[in-house]
Protein backbone atom coordinates (compact mmCIF):
# COMPACT_ATOMS: atom_id res chain seq x y z
CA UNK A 1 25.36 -31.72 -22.73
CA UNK A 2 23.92 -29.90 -20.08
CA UNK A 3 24.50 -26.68 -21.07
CA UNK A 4 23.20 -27.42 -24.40
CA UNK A 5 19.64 -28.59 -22.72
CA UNK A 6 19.76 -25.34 -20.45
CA UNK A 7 20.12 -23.15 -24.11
CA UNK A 8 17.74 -25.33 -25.70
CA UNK A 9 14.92 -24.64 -22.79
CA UNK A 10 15.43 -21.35 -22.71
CA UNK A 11 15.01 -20.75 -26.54
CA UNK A 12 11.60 -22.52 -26.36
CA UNK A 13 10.59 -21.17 -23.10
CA UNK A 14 11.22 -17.31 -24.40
CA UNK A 15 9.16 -18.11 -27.77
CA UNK A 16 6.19 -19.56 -25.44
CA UNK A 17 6.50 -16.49 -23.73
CA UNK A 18 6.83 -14.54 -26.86
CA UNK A 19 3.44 -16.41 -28.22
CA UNK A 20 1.45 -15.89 -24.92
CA UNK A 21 2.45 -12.13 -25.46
CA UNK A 22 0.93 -12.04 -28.77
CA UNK A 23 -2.45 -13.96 -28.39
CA UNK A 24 -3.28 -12.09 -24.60
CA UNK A 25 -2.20 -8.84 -25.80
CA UNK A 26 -4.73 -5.76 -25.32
CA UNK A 27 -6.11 -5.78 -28.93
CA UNK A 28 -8.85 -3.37 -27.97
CA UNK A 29 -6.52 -1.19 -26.52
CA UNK A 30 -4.27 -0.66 -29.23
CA UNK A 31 -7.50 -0.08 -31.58
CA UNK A 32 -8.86 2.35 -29.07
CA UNK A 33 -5.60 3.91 -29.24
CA UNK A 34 -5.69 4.79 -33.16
CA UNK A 35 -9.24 5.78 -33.03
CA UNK A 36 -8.21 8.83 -30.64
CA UNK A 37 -5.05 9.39 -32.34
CA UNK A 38 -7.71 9.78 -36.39
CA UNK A 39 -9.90 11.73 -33.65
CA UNK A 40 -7.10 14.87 -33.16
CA UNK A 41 -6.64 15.13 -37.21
CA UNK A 42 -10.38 14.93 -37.49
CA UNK A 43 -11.37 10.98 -38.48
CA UNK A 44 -13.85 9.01 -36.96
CA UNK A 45 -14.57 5.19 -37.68
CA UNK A 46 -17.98 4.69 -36.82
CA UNK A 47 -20.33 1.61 -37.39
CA UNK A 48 -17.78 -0.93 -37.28
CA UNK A 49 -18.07 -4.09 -36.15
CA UNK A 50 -14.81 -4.92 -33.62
CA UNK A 51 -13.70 -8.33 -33.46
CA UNK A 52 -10.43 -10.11 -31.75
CA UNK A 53 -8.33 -12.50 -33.55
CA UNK A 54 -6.00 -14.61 -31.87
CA UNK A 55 -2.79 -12.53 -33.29
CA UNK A 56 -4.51 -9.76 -34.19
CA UNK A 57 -7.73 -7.75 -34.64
CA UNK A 58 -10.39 -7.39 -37.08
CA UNK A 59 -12.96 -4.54 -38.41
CA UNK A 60 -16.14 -4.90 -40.80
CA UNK A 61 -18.49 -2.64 -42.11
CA UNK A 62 -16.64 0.74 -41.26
CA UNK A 63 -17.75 4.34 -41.88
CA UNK A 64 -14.79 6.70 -42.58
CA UNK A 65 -15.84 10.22 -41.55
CA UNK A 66 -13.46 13.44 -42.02
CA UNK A 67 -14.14 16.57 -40.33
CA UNK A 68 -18.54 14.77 -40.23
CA UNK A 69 -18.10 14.37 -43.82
CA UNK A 70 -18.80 10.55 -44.85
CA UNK A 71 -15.73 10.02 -47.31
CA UNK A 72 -16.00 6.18 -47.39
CA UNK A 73 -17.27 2.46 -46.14
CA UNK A 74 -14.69 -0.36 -45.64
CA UNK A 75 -15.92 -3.81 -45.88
CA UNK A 76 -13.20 -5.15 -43.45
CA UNK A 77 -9.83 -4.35 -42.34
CA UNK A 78 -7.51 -7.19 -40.90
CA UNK A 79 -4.58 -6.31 -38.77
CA UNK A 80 -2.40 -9.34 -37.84
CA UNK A 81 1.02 -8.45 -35.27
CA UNK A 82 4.01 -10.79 -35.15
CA UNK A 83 6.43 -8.42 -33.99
CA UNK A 84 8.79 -9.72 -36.96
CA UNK A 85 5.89 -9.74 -39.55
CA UNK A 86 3.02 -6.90 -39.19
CA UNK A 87 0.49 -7.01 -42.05
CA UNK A 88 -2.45 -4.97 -42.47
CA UNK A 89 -5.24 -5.72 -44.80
CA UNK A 90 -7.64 -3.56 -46.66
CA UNK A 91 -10.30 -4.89 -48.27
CA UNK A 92 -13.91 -3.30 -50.46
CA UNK A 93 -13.05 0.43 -49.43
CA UNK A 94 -16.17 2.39 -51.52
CA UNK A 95 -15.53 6.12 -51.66
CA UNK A 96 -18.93 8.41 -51.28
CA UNK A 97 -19.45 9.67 -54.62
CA UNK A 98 -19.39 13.58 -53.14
CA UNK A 99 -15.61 12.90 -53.27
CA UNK A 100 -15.22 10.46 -56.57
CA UNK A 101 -13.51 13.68 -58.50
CA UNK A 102 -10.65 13.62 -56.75
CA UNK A 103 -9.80 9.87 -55.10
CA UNK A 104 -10.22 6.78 -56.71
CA UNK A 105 -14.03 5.42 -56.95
CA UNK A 106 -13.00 2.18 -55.06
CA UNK A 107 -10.18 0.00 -53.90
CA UNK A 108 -10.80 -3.76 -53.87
CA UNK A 109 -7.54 -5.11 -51.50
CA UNK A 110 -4.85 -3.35 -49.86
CA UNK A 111 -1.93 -4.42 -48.31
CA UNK A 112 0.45 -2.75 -45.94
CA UNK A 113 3.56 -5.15 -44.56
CA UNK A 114 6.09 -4.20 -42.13
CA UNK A 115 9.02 -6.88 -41.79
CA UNK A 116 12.00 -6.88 -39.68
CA UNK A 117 13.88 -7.81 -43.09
CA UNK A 118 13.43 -4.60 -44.01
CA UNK A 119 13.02 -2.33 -41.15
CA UNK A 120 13.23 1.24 -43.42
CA UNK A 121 10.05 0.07 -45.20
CA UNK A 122 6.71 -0.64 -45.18
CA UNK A 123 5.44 -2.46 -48.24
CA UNK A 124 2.34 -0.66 -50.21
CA UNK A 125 0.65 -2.64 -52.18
CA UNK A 126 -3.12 -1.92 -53.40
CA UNK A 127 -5.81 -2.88 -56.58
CA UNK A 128 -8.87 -0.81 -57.48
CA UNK A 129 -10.37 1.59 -59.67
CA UNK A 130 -6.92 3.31 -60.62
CA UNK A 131 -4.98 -0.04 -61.06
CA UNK A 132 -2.61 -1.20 -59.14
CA UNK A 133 -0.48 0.70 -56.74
CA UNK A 134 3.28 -0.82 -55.46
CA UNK A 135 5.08 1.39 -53.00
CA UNK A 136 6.11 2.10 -49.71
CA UNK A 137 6.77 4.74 -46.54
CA UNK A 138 10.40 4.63 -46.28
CA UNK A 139 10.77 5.19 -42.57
CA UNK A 140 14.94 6.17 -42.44
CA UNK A 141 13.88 8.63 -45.68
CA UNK A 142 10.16 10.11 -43.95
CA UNK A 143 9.01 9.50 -47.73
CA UNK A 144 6.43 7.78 -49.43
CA UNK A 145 7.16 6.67 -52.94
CA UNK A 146 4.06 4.85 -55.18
CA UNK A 147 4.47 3.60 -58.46
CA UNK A 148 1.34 2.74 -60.92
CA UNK A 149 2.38 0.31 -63.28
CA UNK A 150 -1.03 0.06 -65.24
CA UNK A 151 -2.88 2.69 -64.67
CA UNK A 152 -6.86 3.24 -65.07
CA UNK A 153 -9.14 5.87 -64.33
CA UNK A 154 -6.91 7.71 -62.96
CA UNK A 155 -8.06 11.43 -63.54
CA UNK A 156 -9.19 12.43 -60.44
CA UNK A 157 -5.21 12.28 -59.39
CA UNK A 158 -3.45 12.53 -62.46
CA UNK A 159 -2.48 15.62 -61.65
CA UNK A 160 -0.59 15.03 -58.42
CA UNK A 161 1.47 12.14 -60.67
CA UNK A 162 4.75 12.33 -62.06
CA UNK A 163 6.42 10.33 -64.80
CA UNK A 164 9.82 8.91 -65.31
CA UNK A 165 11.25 5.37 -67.69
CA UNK A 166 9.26 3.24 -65.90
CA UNK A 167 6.08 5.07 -66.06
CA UNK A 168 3.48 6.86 -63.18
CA UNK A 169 4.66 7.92 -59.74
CA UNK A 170 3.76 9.43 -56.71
CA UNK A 171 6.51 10.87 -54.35
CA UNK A 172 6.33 13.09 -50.88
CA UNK A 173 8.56 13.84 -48.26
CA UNK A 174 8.12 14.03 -44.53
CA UNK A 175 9.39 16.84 -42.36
């Protein structure tokens, strides 16, 4: 019995540890951390409004700049870390209409899920001007596959689609 109490205390006291870890973690940090990693390929975030949530952080009213080009505005992006469950959220991206010819005009929600189920994947899943996109970067593979089940407007990137039985793709492989 007292072994079983010992096990017992130590389960709860590692997932209070565990918890602690996730709401006191350096949330600024690890944002501060992809802005410099977008600033070597040439991306800045600018205008954004920064915010801390308890397991996780969250951005409003972003500029997307490539290479001092304005490309788009995000409304908000949510980014929530549970270690075993990682989602990031996407929502009201607006393209700038110097670049509607070839991306989509708008995407209303995105989703991007990383779970320790599957630990090859992360989940792609996005609505907008072009549809609905389901997908995912297959780590183990360094490939992304995207499938668009319904597509609309989709000119601007027809052209980098393929087709198969079940209908549009996109696939690329990593080096």
């Amino acid at each position: 019995m007292q072994m079983v109490k010992k096990i017992i205390m130590s389960i709860i006291s590692s997932f209070i540890i565990l918890l602690a870890l996730l709401i006191f973690a350096p949330k600024h940090e690890l944002y501060y951390k992809l802005e410099k990693e977008l600033e070597k390929n040439g991306v800045v975030i600018s205008d954004e409004k920064f915010t801390d949530t308890i397991l996780g952080i969250k951005i409003e009213n972003a500029d997307i700049y490539v290479k001092g080009i304005n490309v788009a505005h995000i409304k908000s992006i949510n980014l929530n870390i549970f270690f075993l469950y990682d989602k990031l959220t996407i929502d009201g991206v607006t393209t700038d209409k110097s670049i509607q010819n070839f991306v989509p005009k708008s995407i209303n929600h995105a989703e991007a899920i990383f779970s320790i189920l599957k630990p090859y994947k992360i989940s792609i899943d996005a609505n907008g001007s072009f549809g609905e996109i389901v997908g995912g970067f297959y780590i183990n593979m360094n490939k992304i596959f995207i499938r668009v089940p319904n597509p609309k407007n989709i000119h601007a990137f027809r052209g980098f689609l393929k087709r198969d039985a079940k209908g549009l793709y996109y696939e690329k492989f990593f080096k």
